[in-house]
PDBML (XML) file of the C-alpha atoms, coordinates in Angstrom:
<?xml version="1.0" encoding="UTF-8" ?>
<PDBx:datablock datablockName="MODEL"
   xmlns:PDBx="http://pdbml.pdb.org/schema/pdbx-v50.xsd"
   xmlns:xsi="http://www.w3.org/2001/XMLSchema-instance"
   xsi:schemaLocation="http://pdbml.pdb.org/schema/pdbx-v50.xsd pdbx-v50.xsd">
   <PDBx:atom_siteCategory>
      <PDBx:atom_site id="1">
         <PDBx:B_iso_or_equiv>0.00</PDBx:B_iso_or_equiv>
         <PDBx:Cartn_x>9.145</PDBx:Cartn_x>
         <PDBx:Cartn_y>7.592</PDBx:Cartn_y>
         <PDBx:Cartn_z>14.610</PDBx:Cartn_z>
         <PDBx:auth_asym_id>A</PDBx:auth_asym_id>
         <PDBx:auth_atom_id>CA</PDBx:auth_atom_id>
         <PDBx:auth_comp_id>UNK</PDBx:auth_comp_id>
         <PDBx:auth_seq_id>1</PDBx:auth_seq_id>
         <PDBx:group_PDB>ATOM</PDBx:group_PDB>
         <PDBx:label_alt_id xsi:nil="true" />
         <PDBx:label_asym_id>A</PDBx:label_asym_id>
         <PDBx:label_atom_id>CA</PDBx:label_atom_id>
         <PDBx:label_comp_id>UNK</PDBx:label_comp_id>
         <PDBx:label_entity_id>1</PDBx:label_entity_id>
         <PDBx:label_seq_id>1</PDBx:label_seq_id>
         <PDBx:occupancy>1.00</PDBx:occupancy>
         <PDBx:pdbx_PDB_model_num>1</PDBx:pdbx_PDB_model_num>
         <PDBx:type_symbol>C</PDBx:type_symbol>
      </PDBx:atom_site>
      <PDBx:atom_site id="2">
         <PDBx:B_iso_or_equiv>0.00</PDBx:B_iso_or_equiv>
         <PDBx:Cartn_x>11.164</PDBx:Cartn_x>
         <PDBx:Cartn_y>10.459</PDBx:Cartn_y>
         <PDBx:Cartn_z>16.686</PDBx:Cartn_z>
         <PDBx:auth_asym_id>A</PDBx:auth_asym_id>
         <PDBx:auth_atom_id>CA</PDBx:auth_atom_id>
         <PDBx:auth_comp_id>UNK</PDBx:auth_comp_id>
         <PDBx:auth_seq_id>2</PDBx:auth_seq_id>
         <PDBx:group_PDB>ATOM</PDBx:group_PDB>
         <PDBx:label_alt_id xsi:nil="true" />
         <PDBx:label_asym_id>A</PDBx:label_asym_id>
         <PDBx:label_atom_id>CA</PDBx:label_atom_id>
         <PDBx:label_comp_id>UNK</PDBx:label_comp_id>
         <PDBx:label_entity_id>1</PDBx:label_entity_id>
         <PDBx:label_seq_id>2</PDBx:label_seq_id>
         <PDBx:occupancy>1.00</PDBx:occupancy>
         <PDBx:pdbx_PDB_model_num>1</PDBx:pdbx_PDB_model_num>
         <PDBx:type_symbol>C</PDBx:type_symbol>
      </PDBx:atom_site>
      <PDBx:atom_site id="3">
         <PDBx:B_iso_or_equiv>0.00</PDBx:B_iso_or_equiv>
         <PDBx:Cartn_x>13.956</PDBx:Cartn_x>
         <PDBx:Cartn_y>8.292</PDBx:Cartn_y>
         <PDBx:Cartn_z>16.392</PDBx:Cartn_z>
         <PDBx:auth_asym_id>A</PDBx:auth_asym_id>
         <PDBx:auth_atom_id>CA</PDBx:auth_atom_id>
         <PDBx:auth_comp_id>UNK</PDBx:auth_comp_id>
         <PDBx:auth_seq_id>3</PDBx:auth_seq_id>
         <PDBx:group_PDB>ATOM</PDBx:group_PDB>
         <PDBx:label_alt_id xsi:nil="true" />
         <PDBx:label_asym_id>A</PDBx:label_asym_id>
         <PDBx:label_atom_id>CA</PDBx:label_atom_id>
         <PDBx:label_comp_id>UNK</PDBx:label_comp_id>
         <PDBx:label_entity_id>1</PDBx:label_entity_id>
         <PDBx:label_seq_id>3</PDBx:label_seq_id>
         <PDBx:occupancy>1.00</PDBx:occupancy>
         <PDBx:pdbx_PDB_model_num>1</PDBx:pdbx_PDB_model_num>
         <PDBx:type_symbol>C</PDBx:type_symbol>
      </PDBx:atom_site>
      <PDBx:atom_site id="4">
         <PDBx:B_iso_or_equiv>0.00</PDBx:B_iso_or_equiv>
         <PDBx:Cartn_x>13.851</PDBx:Cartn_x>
         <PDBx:Cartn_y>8.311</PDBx:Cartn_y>
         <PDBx:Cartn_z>12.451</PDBx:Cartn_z>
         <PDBx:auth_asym_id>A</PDBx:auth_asym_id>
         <PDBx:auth_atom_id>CA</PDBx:auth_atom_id>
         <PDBx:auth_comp_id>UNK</PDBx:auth_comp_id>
         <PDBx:auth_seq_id>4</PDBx:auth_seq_id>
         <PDBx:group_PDB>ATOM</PDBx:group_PDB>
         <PDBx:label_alt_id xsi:nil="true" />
         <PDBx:label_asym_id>A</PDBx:label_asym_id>
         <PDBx:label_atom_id>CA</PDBx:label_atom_id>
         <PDBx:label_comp_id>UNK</PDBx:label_comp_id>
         <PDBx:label_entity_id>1</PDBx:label_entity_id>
         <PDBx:label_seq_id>4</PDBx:label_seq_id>
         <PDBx:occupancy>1.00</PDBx:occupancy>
         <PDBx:pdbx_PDB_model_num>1</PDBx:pdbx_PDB_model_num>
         <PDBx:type_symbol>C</PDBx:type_symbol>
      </PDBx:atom_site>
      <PDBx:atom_site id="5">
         <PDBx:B_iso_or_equiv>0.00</PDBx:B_iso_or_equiv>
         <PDBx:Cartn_x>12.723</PDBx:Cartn_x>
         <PDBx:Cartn_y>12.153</PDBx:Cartn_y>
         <PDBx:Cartn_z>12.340</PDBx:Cartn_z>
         <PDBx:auth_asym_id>A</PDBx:auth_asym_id>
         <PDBx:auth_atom_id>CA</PDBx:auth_atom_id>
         <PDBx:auth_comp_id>UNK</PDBx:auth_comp_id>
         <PDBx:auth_seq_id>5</PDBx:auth_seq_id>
         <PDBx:group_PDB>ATOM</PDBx:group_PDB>
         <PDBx:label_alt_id xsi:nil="true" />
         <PDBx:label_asym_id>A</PDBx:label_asym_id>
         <PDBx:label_atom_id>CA</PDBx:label_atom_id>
         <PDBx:label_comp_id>UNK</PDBx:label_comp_id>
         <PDBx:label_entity_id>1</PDBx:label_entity_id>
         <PDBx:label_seq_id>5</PDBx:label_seq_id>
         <PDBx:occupancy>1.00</PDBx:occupancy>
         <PDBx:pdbx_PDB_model_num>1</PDBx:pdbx_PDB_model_num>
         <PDBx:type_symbol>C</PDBx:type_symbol>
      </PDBx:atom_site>
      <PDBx:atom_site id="6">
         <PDBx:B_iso_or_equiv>0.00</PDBx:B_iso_or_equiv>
         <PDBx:Cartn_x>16.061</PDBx:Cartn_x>
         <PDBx:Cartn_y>12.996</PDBx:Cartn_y>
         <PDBx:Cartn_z>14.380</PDBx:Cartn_z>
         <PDBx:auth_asym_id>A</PDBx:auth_asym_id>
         <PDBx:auth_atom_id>CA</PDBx:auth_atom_id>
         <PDBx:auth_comp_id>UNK</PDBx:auth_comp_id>
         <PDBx:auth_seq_id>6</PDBx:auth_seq_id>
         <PDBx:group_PDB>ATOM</PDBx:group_PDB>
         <PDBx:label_alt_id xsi:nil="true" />
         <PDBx:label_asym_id>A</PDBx:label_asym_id>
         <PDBx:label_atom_id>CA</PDBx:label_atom_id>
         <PDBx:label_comp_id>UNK</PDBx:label_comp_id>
         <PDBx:label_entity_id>1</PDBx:label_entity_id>
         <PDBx:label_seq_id>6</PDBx:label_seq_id>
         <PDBx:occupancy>1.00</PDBx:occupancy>
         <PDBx:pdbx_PDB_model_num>1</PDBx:pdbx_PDB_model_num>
         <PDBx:type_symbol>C</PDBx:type_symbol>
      </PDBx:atom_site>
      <PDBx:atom_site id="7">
         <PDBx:B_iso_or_equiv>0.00</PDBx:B_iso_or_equiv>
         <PDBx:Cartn_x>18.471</PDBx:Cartn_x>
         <PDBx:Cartn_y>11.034</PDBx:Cartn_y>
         <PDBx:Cartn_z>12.237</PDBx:Cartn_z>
         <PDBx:auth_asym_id>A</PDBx:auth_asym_id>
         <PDBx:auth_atom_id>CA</PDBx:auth_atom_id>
         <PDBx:auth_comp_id>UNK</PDBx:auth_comp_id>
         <PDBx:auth_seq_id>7</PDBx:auth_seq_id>
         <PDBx:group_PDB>ATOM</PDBx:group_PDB>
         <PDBx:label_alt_id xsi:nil="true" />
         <PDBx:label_asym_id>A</PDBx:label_asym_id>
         <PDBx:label_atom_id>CA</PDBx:label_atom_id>
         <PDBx:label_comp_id>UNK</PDBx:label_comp_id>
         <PDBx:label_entity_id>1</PDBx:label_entity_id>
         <PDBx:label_seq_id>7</PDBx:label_seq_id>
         <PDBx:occupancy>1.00</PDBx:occupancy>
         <PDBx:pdbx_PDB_model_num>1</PDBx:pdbx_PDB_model_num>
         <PDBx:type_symbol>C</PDBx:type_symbol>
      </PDBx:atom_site>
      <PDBx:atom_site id="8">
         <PDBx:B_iso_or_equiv>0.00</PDBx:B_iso_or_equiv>
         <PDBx:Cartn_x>17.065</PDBx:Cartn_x>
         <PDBx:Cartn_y>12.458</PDBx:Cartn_y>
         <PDBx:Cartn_z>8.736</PDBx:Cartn_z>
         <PDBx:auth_asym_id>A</PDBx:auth_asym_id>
         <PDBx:auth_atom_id>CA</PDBx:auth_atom_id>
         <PDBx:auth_comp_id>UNK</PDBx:auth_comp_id>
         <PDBx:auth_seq_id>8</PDBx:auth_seq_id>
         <PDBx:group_PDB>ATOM</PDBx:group_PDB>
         <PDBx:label_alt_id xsi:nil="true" />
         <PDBx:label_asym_id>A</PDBx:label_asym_id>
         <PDBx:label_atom_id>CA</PDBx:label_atom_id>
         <PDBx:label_comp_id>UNK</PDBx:label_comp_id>
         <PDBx:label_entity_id>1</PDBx:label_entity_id>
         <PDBx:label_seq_id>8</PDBx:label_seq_id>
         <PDBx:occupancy>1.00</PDBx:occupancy>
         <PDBx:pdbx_PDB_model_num>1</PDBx:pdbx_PDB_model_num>
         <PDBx:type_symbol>C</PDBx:type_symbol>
      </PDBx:atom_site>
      <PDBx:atom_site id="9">
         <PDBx:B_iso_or_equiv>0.00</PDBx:B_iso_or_equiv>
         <PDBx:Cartn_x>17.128</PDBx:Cartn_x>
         <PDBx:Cartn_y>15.468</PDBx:Cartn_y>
         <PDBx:Cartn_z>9.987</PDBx:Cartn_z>
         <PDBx:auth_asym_id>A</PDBx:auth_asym_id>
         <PDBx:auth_atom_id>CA</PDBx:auth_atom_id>
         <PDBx:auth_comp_id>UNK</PDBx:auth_comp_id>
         <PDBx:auth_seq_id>9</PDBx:auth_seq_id>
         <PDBx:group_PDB>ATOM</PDBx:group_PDB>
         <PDBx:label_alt_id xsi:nil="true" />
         <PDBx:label_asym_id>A</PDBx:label_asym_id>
         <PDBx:label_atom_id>CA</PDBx:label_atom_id>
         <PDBx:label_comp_id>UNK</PDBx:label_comp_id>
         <PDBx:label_entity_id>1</PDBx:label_entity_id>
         <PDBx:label_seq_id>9</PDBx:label_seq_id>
         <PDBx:occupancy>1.00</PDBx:occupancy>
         <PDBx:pdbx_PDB_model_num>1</PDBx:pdbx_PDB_model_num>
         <PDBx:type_symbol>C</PDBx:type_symbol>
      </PDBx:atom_site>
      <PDBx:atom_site id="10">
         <PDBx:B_iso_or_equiv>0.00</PDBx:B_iso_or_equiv>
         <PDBx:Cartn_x>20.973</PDBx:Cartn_x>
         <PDBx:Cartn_y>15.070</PDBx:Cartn_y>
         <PDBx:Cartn_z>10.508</PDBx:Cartn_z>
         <PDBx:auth_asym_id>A</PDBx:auth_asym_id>
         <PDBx:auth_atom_id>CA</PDBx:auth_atom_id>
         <PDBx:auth_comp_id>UNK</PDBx:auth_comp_id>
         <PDBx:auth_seq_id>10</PDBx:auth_seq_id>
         <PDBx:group_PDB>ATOM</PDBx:group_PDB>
         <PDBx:label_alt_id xsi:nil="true" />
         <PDBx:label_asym_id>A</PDBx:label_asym_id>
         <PDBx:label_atom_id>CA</PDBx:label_atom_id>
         <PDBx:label_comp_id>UNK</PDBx:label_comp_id>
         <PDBx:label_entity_id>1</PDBx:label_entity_id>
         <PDBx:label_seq_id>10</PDBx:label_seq_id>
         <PDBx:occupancy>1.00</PDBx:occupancy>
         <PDBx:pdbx_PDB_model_num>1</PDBx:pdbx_PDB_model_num>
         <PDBx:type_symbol>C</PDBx:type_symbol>
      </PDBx:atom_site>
      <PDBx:atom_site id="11">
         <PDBx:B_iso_or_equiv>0.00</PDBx:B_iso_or_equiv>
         <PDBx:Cartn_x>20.966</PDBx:Cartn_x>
         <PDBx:Cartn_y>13.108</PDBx:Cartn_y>
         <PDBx:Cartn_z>7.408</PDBx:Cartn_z>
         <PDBx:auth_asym_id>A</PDBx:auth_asym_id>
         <PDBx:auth_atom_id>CA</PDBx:auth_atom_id>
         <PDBx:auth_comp_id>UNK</PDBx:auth_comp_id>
         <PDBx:auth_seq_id>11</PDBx:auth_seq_id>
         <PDBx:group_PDB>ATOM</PDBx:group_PDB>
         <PDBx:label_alt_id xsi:nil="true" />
         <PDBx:label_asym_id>A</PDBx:label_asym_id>
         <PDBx:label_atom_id>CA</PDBx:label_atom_id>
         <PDBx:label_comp_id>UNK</PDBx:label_comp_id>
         <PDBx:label_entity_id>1</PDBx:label_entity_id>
         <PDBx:label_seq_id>11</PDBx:label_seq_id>
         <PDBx:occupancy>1.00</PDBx:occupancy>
         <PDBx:pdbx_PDB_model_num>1</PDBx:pdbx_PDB_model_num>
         <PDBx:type_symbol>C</PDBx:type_symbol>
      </PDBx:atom_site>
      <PDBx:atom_site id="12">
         <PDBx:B_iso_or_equiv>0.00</PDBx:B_iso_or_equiv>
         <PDBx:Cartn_x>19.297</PDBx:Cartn_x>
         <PDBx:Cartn_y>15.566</PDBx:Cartn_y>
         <PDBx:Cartn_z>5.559</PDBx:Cartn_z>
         <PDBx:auth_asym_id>A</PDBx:auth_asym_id>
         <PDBx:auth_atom_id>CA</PDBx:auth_atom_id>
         <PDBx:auth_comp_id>UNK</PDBx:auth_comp_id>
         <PDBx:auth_seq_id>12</PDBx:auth_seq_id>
         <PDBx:group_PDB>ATOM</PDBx:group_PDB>
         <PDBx:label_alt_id xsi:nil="true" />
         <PDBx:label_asym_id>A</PDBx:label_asym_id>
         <PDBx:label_atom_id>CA</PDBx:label_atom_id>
         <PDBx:label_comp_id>UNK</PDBx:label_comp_id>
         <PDBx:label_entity_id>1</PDBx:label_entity_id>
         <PDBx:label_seq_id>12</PDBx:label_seq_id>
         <PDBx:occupancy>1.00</PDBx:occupancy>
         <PDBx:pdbx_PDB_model_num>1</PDBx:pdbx_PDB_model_num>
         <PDBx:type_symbol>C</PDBx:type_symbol>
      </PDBx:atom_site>
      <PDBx:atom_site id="13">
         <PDBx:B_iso_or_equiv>0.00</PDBx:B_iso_or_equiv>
         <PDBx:Cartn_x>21.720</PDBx:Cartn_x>
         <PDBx:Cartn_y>18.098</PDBx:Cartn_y>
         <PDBx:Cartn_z>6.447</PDBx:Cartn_z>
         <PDBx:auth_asym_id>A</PDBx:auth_asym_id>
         <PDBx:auth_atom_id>CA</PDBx:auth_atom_id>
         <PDBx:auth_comp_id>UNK</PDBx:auth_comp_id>
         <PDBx:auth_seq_id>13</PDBx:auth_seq_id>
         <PDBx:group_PDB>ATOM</PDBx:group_PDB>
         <PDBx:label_alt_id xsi:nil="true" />
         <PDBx:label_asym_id>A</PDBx:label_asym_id>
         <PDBx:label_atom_id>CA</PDBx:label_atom_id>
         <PDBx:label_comp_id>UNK</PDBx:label_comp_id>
         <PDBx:label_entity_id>1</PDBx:label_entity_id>
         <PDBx:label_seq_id>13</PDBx:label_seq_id>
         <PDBx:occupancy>1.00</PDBx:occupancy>
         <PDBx:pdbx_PDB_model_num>1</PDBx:pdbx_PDB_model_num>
         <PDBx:type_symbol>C</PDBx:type_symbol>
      </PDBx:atom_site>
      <PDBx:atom_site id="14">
         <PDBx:B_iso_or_equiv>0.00</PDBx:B_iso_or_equiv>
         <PDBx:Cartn_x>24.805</PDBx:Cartn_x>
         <PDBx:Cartn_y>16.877</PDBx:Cartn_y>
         <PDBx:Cartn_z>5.869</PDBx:Cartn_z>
         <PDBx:auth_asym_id>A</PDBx:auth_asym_id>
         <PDBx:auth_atom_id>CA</PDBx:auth_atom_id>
         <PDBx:auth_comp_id>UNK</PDBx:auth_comp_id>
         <PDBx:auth_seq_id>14</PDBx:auth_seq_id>
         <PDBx:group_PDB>ATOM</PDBx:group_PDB>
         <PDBx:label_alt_id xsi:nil="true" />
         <PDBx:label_asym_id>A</PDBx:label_asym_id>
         <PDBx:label_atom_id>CA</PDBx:label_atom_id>
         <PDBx:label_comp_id>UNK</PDBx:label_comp_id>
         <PDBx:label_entity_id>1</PDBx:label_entity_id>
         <PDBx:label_seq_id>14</PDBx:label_seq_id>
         <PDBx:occupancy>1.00</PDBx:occupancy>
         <PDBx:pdbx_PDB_model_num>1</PDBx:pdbx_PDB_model_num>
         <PDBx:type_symbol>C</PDBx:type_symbol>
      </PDBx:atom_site>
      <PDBx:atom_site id="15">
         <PDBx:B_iso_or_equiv>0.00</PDBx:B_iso_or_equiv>
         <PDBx:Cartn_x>23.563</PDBx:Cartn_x>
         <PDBx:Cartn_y>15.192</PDBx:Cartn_y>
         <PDBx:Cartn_z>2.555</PDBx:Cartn_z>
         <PDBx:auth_asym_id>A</PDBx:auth_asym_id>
         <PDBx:auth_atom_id>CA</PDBx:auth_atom_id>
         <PDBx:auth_comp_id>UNK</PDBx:auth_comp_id>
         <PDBx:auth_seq_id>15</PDBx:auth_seq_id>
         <PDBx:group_PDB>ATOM</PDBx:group_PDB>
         <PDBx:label_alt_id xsi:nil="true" />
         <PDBx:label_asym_id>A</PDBx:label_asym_id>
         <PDBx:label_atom_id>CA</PDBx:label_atom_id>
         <PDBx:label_comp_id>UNK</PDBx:label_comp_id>
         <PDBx:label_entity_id>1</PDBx:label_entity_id>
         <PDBx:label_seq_id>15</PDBx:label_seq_id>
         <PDBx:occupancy>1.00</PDBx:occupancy>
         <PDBx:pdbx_PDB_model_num>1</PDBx:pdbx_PDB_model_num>
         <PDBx:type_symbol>C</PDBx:type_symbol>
      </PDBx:atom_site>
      <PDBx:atom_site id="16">
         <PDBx:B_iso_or_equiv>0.00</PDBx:B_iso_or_equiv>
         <PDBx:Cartn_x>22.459</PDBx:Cartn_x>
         <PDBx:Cartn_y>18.891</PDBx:Cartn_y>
         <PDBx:Cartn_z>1.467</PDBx:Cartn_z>
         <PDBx:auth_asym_id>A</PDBx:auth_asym_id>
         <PDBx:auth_atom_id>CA</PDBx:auth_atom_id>
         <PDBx:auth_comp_id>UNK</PDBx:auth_comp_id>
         <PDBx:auth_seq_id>16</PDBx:auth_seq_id>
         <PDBx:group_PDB>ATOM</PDBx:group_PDB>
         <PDBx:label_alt_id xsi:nil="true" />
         <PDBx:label_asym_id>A</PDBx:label_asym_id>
         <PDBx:label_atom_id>CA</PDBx:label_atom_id>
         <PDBx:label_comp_id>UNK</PDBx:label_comp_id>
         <PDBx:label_entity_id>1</PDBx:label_entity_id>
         <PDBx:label_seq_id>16</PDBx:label_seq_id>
         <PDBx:occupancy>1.00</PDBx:occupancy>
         <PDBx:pdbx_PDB_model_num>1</PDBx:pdbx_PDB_model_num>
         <PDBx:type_symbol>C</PDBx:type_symbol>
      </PDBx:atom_site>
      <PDBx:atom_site id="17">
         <PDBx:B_iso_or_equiv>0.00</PDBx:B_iso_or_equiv>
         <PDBx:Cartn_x>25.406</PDBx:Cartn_x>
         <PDBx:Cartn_y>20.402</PDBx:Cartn_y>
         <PDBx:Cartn_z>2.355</PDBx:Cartn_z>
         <PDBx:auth_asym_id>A</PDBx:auth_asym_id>
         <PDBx:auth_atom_id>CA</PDBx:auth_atom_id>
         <PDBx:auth_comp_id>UNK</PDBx:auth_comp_id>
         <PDBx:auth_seq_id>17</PDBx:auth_seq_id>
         <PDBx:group_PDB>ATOM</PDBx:group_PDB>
         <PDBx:label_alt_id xsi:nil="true" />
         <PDBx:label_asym_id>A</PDBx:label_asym_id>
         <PDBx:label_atom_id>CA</PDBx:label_atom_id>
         <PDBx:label_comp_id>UNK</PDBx:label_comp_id>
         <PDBx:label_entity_id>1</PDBx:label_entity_id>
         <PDBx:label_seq_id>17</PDBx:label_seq_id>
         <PDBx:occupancy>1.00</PDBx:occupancy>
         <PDBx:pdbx_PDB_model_num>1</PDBx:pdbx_PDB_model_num>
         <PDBx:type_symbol>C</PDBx:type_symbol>
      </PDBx:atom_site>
      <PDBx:atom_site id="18">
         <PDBx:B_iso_or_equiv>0.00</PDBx:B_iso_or_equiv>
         <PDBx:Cartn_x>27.851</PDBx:Cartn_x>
         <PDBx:Cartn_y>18.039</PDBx:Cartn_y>
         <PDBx:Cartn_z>1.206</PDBx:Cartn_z>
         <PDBx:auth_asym_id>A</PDBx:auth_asym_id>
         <PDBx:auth_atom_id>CA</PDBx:auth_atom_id>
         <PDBx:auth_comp_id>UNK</PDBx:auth_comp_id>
         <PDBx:auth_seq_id>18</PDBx:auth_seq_id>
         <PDBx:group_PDB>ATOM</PDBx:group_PDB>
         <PDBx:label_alt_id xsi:nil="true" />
         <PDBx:label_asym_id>A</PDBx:label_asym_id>
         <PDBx:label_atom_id>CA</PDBx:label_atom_id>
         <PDBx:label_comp_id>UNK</PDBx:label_comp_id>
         <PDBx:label_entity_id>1</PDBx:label_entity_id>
         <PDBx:label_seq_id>18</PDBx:label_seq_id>
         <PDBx:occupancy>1.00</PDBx:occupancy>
         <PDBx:pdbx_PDB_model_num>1</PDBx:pdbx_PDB_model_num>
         <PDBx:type_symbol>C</PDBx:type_symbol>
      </PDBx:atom_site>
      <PDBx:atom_site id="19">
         <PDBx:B_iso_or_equiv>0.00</PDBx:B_iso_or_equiv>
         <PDBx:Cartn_x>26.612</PDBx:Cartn_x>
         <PDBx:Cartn_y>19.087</PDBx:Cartn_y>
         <PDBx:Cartn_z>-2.146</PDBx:Cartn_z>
         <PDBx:auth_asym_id>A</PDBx:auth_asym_id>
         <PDBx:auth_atom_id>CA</PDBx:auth_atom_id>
         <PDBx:auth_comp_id>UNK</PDBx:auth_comp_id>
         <PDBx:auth_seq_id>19</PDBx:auth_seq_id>
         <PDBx:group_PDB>ATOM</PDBx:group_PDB>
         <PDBx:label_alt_id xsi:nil="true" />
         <PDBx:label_asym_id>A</PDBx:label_asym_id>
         <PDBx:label_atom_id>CA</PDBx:label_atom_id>
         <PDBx:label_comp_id>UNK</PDBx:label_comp_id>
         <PDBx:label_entity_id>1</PDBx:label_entity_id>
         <PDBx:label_seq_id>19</PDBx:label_seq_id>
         <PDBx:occupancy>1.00</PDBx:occupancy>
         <PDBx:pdbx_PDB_model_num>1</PDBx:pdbx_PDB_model_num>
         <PDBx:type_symbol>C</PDBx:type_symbol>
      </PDBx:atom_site>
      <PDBx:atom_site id="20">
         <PDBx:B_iso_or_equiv>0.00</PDBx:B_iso_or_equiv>
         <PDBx:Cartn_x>26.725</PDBx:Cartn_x>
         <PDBx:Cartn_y>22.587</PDBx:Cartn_y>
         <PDBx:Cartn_z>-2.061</PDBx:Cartn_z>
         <PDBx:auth_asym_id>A</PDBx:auth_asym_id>
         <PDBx:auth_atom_id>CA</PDBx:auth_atom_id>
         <PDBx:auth_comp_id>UNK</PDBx:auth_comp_id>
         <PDBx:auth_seq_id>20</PDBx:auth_seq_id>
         <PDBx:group_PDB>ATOM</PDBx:group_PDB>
         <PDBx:label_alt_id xsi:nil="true" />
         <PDBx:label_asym_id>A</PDBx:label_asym_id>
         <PDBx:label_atom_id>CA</PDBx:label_atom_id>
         <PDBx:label_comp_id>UNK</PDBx:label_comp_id>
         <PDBx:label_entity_id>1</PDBx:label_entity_id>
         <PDBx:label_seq_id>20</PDBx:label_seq_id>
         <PDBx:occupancy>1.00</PDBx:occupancy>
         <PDBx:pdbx_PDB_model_num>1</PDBx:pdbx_PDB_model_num>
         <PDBx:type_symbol>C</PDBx:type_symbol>
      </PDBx:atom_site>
      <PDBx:atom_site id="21">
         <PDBx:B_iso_or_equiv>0.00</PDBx:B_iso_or_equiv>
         <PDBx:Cartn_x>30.237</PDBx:Cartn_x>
         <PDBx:Cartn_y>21.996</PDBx:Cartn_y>
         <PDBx:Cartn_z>-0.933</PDBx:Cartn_z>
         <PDBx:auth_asym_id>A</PDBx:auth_asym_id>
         <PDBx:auth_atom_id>CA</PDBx:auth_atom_id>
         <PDBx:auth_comp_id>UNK</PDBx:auth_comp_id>
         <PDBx:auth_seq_id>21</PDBx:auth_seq_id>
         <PDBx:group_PDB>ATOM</PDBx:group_PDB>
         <PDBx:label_alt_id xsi:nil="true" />
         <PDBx:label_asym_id>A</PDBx:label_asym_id>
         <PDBx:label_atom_id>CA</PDBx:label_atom_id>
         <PDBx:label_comp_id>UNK</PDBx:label_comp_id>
         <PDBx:label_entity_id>1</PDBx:label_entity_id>
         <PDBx:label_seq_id>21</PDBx:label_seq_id>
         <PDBx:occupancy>1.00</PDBx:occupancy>
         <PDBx:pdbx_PDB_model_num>1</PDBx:pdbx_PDB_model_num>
         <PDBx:type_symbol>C</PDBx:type_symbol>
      </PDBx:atom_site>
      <PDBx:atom_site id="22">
         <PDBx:B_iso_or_equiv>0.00</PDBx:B_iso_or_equiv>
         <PDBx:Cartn_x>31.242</PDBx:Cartn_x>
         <PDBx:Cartn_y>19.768</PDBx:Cartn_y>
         <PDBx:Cartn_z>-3.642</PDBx:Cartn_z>
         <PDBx:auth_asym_id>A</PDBx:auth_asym_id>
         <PDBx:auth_atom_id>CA</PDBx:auth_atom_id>
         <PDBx:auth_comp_id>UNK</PDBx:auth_comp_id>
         <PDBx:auth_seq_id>22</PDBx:auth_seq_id>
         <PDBx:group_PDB>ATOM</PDBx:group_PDB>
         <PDBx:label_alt_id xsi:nil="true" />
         <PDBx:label_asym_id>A</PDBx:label_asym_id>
         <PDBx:label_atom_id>CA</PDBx:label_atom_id>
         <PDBx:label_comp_id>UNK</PDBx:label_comp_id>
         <PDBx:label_entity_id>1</PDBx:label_entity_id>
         <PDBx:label_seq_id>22</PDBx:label_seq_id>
         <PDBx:occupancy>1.00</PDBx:occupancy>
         <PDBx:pdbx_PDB_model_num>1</PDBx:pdbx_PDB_model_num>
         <PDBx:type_symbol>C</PDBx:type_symbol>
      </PDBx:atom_site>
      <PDBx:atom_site id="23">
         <PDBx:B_iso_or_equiv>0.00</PDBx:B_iso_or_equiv>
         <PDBx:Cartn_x>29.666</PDBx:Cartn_x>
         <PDBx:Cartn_y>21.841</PDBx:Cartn_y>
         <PDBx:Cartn_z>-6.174</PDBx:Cartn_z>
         <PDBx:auth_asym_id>A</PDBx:auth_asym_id>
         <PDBx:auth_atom_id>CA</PDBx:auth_atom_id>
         <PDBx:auth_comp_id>UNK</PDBx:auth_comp_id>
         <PDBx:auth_seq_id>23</PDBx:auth_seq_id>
         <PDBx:group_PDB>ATOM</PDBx:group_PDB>
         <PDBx:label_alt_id xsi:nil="true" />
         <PDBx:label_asym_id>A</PDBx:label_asym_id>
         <PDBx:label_atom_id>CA</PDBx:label_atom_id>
         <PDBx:label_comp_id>UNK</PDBx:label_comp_id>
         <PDBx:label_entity_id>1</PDBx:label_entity_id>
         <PDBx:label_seq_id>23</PDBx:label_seq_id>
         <PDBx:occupancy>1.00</PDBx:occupancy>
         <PDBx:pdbx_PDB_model_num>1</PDBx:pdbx_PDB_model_num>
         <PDBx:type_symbol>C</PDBx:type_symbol>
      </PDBx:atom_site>
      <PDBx:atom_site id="24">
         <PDBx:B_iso_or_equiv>0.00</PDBx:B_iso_or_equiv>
         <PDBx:Cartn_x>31.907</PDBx:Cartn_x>
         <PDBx:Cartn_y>24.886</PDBx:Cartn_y>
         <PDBx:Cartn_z>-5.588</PDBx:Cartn_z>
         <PDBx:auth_asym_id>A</PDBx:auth_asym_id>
         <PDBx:auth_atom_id>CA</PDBx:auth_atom_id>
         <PDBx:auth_comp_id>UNK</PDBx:auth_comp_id>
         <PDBx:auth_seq_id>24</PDBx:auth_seq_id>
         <PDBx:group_PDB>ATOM</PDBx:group_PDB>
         <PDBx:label_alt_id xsi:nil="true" />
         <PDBx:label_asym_id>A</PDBx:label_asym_id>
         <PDBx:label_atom_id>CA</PDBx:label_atom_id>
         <PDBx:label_comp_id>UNK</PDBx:label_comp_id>
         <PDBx:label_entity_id>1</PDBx:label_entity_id>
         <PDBx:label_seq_id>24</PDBx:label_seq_id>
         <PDBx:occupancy>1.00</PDBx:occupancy>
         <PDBx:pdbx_PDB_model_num>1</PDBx:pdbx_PDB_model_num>
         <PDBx:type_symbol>C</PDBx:type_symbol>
      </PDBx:atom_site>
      <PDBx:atom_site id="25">
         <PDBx:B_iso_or_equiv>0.00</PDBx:B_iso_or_equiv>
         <PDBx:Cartn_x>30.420</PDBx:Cartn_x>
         <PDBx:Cartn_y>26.876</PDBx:Cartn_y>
         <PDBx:Cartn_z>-7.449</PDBx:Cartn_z>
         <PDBx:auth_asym_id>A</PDBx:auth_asym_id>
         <PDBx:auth_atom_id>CA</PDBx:auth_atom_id>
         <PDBx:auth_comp_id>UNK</PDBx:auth_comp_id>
         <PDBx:auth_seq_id>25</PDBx:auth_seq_id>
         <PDBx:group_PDB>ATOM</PDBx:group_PDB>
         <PDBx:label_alt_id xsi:nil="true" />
         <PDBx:label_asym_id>A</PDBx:label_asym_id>
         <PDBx:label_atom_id>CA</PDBx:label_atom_id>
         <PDBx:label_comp_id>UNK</PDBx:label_comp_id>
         <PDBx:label_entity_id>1</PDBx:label_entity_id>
         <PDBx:label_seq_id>25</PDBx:label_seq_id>
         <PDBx:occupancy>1.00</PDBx:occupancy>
         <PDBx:pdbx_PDB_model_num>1</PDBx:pdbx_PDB_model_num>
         <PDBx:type_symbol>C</PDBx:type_symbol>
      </PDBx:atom_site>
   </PDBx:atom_siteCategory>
</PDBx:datablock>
């Protein structure tokens, strides 16, 4: 469980702002 809440949270993060990067816009 704290194992899997640490790694989304890094997931979720890059994932999020990979897109507002690639969107450049």
């Amino acid at each position: 469980w704290y194992g899997t809440v640490i790694v989304g949270f890094c997931f979720f993060s890059f994932s999020i702002s990979l897109v507002f990067k690639t969107v450049r816009c």
